[in-house]
C-alpha atoms as a PDB file:
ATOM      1  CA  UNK A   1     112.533 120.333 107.500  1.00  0.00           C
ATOM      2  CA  UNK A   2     109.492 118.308 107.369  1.00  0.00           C
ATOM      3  CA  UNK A   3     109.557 115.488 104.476  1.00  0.00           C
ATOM      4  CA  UNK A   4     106.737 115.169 102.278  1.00  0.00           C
ATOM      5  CA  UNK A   5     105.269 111.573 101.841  1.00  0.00           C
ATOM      6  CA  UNK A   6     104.678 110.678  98.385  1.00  0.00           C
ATOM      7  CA  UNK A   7     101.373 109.899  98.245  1.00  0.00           C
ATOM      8  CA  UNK A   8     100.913 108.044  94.784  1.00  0.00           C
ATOM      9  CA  UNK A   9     103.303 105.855  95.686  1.00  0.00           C
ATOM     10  CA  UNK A  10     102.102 103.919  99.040  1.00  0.00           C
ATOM     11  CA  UNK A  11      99.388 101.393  98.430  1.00  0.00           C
ATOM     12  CA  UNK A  12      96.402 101.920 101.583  1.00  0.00           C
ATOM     13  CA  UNK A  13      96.852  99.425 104.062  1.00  0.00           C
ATOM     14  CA  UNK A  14      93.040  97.891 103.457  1.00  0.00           C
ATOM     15  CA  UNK A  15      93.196  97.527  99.663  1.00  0.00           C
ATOM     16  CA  UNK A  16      96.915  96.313  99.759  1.00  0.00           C
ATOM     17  CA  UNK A  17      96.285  92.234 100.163  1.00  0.00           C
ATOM     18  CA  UNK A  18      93.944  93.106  97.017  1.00  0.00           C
ATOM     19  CA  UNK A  19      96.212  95.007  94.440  1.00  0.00           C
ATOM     20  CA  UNK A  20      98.764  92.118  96.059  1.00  0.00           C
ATOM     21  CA  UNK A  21      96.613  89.424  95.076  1.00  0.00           C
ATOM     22  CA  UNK A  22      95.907  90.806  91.390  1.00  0.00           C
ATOM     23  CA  UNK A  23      99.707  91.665  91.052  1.00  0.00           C
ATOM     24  CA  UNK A  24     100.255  87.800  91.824  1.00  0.00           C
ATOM     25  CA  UNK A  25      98.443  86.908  88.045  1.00  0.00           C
ATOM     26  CA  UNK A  26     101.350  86.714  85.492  1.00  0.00           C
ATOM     27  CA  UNK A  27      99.278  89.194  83.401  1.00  0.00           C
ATOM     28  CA  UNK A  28      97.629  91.440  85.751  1.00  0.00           C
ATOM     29  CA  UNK A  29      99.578  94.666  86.462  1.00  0.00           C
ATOM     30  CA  UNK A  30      97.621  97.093  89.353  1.00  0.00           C
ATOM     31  CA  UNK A  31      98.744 100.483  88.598  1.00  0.00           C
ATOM     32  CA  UNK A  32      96.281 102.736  91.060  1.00  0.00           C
ATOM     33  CA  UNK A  33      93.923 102.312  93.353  1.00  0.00           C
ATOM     34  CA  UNK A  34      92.129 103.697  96.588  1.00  0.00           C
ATOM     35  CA  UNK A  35      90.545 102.302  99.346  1.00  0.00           C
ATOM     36  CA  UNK A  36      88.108 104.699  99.950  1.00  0.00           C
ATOM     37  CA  UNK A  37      87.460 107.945 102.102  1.00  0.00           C
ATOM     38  CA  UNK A  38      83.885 108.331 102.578  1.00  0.00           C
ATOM     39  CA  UNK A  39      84.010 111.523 104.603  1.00  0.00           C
ATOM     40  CA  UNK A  40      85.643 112.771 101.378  1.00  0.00           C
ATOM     41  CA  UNK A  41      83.149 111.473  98.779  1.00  0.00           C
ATOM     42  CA  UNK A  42      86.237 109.260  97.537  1.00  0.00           C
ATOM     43  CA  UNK A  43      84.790 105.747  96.715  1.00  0.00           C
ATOM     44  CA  UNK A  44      87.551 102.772  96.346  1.00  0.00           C
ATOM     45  CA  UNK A  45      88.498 101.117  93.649  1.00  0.00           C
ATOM     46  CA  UNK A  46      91.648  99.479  91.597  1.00  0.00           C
ATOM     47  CA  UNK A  47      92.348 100.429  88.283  1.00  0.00           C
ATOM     48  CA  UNK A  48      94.715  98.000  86.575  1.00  0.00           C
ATOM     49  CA  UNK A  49      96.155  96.375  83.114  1.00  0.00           C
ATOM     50  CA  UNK A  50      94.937  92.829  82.284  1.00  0.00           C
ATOM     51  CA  UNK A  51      94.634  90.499  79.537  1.00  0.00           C
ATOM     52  CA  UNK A  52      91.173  89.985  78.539  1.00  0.00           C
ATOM     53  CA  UNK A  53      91.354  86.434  80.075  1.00  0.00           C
ATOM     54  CA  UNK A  54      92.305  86.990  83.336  1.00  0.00           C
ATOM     55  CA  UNK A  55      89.590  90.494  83.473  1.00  0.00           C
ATOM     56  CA  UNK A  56      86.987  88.159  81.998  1.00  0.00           C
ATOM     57  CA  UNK A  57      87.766  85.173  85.016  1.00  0.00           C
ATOM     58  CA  UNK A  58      87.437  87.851  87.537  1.00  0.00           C
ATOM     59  CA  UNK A  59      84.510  89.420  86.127  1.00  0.00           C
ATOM     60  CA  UNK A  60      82.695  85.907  85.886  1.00  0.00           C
ATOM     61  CA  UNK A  61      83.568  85.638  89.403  1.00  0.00           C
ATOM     62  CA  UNK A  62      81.689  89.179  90.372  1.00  0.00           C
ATOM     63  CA  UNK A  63      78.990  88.108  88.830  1.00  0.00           C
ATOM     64  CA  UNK A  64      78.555  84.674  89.865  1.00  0.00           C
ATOM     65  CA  UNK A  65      78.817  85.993  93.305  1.00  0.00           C
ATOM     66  CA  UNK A  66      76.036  88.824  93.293  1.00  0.00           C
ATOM     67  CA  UNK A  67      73.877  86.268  91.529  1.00  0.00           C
ATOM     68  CA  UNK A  68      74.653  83.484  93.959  1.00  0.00           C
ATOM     69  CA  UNK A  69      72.032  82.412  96.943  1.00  0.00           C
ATOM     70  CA  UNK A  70      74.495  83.539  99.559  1.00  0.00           C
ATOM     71  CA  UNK A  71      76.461  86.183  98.079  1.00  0.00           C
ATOM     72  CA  UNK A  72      79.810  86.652  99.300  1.00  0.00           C
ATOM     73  CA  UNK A  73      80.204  90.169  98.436  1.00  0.00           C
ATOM     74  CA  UNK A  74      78.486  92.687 100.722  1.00  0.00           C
ATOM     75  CA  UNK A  75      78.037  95.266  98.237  1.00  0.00           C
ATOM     76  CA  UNK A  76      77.914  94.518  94.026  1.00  0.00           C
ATOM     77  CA  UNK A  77      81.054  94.622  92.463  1.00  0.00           C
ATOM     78  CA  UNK A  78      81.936  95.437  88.541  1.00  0.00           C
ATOM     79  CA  UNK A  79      84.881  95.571  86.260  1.00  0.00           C
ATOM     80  CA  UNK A  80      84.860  98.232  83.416  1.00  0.00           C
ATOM     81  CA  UNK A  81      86.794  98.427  80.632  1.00  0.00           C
ATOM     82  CA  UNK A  82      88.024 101.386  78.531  1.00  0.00           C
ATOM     83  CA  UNK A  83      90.684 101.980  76.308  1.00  0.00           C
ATOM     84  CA  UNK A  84      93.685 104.477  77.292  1.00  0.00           C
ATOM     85  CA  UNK A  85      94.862 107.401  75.049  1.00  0.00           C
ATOM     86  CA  UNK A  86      97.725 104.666  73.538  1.00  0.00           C
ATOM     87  CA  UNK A  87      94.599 102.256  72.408  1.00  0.00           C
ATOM     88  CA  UNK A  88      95.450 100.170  75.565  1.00  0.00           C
ATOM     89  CA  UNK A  89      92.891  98.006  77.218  1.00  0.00           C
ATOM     90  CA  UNK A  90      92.572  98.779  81.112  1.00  0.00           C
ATOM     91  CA  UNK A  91      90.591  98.153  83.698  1.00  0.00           C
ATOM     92  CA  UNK A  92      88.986  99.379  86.914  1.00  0.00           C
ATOM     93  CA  UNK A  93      87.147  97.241  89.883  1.00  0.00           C
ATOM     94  CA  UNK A  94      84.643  99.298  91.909  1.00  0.00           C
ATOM     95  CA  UNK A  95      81.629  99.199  93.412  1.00  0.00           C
ATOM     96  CA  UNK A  96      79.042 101.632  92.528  1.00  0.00           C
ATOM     97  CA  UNK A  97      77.127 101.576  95.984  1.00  0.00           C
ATOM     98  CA  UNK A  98      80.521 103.360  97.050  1.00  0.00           C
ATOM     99  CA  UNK A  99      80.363 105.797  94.970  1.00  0.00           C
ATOM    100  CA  UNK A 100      77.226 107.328  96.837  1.00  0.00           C
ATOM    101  CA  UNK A 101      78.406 110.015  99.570  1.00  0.00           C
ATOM    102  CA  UNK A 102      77.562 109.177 103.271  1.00  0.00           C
ATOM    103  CA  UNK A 103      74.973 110.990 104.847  1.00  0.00           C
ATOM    104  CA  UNK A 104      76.097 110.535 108.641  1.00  0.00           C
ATOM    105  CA  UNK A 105      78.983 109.360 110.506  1.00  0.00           C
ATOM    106  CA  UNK A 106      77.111 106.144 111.579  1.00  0.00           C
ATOM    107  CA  UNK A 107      76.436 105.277 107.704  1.00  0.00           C
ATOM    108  CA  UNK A 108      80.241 105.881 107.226  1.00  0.00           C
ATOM    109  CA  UNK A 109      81.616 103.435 110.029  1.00  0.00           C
ATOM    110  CA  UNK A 110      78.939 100.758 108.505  1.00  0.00           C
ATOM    111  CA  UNK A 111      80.363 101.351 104.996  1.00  0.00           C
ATOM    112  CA  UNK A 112      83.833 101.224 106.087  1.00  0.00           C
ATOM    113  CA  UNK A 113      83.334  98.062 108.376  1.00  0.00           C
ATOM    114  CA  UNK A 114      81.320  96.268 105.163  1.00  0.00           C
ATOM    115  CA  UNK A 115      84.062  97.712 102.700  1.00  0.00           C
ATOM    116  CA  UNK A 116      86.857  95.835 104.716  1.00  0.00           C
ATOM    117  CA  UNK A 117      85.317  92.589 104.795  1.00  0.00           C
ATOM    118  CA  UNK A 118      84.310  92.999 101.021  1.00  0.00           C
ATOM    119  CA  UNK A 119      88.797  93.441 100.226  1.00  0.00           C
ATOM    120  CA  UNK A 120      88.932  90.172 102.286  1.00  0.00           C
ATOM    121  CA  UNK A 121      86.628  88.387 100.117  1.00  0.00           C
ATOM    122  CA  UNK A 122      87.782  89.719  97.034  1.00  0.00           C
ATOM    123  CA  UNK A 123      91.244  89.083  98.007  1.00  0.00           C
ATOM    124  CA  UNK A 124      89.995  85.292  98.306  1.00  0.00           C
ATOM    125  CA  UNK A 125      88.150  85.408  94.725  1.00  0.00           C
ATOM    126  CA  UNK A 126      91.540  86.679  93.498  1.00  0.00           C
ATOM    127  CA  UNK A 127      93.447  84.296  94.988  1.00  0.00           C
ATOM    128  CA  UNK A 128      91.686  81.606  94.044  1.00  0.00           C
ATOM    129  CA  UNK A 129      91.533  83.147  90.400  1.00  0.00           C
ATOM    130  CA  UNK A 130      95.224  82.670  90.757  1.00  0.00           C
ATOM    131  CA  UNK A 131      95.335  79.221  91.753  1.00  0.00           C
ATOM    132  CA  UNK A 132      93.225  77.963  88.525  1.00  0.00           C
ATOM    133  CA  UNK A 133      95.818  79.838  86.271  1.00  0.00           C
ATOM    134  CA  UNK A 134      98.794  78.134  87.942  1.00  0.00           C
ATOM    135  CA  UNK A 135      96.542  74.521  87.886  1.00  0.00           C
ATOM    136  CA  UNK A 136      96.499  75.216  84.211  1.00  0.00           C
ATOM    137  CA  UNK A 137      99.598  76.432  83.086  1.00  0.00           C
ATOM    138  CA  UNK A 138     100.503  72.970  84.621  1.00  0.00           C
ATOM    139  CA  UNK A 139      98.084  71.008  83.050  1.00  0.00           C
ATOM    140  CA  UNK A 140      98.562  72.522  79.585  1.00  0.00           C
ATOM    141  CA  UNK A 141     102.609  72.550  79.864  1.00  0.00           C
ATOM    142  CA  UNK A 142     102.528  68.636  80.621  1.00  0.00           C
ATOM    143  CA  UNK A 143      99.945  67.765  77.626  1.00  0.00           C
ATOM    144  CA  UNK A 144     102.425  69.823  76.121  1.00  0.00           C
ATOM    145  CA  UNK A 145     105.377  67.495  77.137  1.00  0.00           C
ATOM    146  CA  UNK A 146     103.182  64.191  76.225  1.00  0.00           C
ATOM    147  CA  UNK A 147     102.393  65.532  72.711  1.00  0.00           C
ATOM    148  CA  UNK A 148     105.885  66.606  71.967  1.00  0.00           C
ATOM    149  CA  UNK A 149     108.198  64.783  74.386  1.00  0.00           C
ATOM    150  CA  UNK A 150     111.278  65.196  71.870  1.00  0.00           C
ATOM    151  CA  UNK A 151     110.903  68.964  72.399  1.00  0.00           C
END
C-alpha cells in the first residue's frame, strides 16, 4: 500500500529558511504557511503568533524597505493582524501582488523566480530582526546586573 504524505505537516522547501528564521525569535511561533502555487491561484504567505513587538520590528522593516531608494523586496510585502476565535492576536506575511492569478506560463516562471529571491531577502530582514533582539536582551540583562549587582 501506498503511504499518504501528510501534507500540513512538511514546511515547502522555498519558504522553509523563512518560517526558520521567524521560529528563531523567542516570541515568534510560525504555525502555517505556503510558498505559493501560481498555476493554482495559491499565493504564499506565513501566518504566525507574535508579540506585538517583534510583528511591529518586522513590519517597520517591510515598510522601510518598499519606501527605501533601492528596495530590497521585489514585490511589496505586509503583515496583517486579526484576532483568532480565542481573542488571540495572530499574524500573516503576504504579498498582495501574489495574490493576483497568472495569466501565462511565462508570467508564472517570472513570479516564481522573483518570489524566491524575495524568501532570501526576507529571510535576511528576519535574521537580522533576530540579531537586534539578542544585542538587546544583552544589553538590557547587563544594565540589569550594574543596577542590581547583589541580585
Amino acid at each position: 500500500m501506498k503511504r499518504i504524505r501528510n501534507i500540513g505537516s512538511a514546511i515547502e522547501p522555498n519558504i522553509k529558511p523563512l518560517c526558520d528564521a521567524l521560529n528563531r525569535i523567542e516570541s515568534v511561533r510560525t504555525y502555517f504557511s505556503c510558498q505559493g502555487h501560481f498555476w493554482r491561484g495559491l499565493p504564499p504567505y506565513v501566518l504566525f503568533d507574535a508579540d506585538t513587538a517583534a510583528a511591529a520590528a518586522l513590519e517597520k522593516e517591510l515598510r522601510e524597505d518598499s519606501r527605501s531608494q533601492s528596495p530590497k523586496l521585489r514585490a511589496p510585502w505586509q503583515m496583517t493582524g486579526w484576532f483568532s476565535d480565542t481573542f488571540k492576536l495572530r499574524f500573516r506575511l503576504d504579498s498582495p501582488i501574489y495574490n493576483r492569478k497568472t495569466g501565462s506560463w511565462l508570467c508564472f516562471a517570472f513570479r516564481e523566480k522573483v518570489l524566491k529571491r524575495d524568501f532570501v531577502v526576507l529571510t535576511e530582514m528576519v535574521e537580522n530582526l533576530h540579531d537586534r533582539f539578542l544585542k538587546d536582551k544583552e544589553q538590557n540583562h547587563r544594565k540589569h546586573e550594574q543596577a542590581n549587582p547583589h541580585v
